[in-house]
Protein backbone atom coordinates (compact mmCIF):
# COMPACT_ATOMS: atom_id res chain seq x y z
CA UNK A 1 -15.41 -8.71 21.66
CA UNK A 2 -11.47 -8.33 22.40
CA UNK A 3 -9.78 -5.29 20.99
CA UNK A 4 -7.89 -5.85 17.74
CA UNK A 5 -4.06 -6.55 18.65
CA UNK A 6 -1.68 -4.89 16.11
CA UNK A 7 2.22 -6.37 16.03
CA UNK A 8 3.07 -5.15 12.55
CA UNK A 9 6.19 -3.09 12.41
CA UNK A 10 4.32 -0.04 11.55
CA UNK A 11 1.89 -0.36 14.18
CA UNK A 12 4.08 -0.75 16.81
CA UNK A 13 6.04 2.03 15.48
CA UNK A 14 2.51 4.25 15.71
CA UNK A 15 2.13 3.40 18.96
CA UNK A 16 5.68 4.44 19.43
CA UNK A 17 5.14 7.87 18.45
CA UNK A 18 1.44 8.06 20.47
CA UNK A 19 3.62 7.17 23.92
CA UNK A 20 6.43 9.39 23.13
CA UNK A 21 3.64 12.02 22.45
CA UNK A 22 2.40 10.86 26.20
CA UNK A 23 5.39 11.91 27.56
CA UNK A 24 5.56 14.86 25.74
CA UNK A 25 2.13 16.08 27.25
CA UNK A 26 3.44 15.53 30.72
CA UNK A 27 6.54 17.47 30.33
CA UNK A 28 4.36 20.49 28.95
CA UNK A 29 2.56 19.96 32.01
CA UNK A 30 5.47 20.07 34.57
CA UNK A 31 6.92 22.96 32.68
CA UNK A 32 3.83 25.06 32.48
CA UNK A 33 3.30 27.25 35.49
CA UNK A 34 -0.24 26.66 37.04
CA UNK A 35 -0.93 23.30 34.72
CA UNK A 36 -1.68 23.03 30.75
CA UNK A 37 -5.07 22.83 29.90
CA UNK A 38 -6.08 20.33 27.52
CA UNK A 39 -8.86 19.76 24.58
CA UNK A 40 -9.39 16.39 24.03
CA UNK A 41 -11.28 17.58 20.59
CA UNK A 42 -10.29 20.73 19.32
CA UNK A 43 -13.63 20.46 17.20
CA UNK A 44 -13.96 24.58 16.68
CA UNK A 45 -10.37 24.72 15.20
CA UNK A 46 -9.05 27.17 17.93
CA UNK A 47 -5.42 28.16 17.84
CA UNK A 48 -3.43 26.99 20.64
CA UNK A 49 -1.89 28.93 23.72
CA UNK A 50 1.23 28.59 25.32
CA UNK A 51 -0.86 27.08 27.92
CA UNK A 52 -2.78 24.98 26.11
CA UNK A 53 -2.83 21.52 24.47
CA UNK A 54 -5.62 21.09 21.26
CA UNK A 55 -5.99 17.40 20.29
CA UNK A 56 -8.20 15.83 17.28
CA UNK A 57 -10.81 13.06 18.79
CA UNK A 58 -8.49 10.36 18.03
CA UNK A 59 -5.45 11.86 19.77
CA UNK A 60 -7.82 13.11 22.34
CA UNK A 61 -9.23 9.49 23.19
CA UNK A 62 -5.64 7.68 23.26
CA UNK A 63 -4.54 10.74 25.51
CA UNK A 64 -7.97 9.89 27.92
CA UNK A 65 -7.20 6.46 27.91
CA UNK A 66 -3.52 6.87 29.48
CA UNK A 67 -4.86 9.42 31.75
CA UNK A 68 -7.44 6.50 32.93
CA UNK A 69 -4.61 4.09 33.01
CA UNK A 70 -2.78 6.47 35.66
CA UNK A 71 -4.87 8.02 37.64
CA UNK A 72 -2.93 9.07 40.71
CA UNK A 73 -0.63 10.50 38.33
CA UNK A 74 -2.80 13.49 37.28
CA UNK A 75 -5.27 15.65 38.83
CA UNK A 76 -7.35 17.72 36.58
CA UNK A 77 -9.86 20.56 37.15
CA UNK A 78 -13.60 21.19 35.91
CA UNK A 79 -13.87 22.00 32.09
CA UNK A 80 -13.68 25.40 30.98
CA UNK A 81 -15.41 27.04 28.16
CA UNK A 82 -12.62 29.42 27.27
CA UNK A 83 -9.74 26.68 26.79
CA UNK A 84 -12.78 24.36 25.68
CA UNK A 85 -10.66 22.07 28.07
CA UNK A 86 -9.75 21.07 31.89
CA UNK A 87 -6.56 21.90 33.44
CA UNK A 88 -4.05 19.13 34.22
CA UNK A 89 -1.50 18.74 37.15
CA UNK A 90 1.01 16.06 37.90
CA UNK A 91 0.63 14.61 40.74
CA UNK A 92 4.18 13.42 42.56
CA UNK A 93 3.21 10.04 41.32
CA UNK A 94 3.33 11.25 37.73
CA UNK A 95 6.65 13.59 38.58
CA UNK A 96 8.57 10.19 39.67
CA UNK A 97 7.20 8.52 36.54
CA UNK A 98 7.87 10.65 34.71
CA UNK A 99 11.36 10.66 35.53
CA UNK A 100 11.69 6.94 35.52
CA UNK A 101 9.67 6.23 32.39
CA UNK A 102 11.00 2.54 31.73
CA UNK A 103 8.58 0.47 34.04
CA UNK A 104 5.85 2.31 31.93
CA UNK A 105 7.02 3.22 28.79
CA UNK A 106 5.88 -0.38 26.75
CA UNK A 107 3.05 -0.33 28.42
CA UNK A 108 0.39 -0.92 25.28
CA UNK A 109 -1.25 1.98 23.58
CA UNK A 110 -5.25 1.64 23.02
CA UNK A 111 -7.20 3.41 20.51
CA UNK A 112 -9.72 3.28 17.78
CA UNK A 113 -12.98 4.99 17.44
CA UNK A 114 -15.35 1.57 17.02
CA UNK A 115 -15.40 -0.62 19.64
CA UNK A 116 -13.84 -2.68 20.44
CA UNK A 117 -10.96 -0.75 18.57
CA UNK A 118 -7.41 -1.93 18.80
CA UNK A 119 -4.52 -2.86 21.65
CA UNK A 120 -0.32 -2.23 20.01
CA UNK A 121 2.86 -2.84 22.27
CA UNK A 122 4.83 0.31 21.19
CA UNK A 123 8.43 -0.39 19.71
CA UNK A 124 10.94 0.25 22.32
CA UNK A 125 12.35 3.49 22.38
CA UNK A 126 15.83 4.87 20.95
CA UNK A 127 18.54 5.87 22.98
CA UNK A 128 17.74 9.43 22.50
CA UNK A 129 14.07 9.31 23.75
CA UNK A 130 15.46 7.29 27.15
């Protein structure tokens, strides 16, 4: 079974704020010295570091599924029990895109918890988020 495509307004505009939040993630990991280390379910309700990124499950899968999407653009280390997390890096793949965001920025966002979940083209971005 195909994944549910969404292409209501507020859908797309969802998806809007889950790529912006993307590209949010990678510029905490650029600017972090030594990589941000990231929770994909903050499921003991820990506080979060400087260094540190603490997602809910939902959040947590959309952010696994981009990471999937671009591989060569991270590199990430074994979990650890005291960030309940792994360590991300950006690759200089993921610098450049990073930097040039428009080739990948509409690419669509996939989430849900039940397969086979849902598929949303995000809006396109405002000026101010270019």
């Amino acid at each position: 079974m195909k994944p549910k495509r969404l292409t209501d307004r507020e859908s797309r505009r969802m998806a809007r704020c889950t790529r912006d939040h993307h590209w949010s993630i990678m510029e905490r990991i650029r600017d972090t010295p030594g990589g941000l280390w990231i929770c994909l379910w903050n499921k003991y309700g820990r506080d979060e570091a400087p260094n540190e990124v603490r997602m809910c499950l939902i959040s947590g899968m959309e952010w696994a599924e981009w990471v999937m999407a671009h591989r060569d653009w991270f590199r990430w280390g074994r979990y650890n029990t005291r960030h309940d997390g792994n360590r991300y890096r950006l690759t200089d793949a993921g610098l450049a895109a990073l930097e040039d965001r428009a080739p990948y920025d509409m690419e669509p966002v996939e989430g849900g918890l039940v397969e086979p979940g849902w598929i949303c083209t995000p809006l396109p971005p405002t000026k101010e988020r270019l």
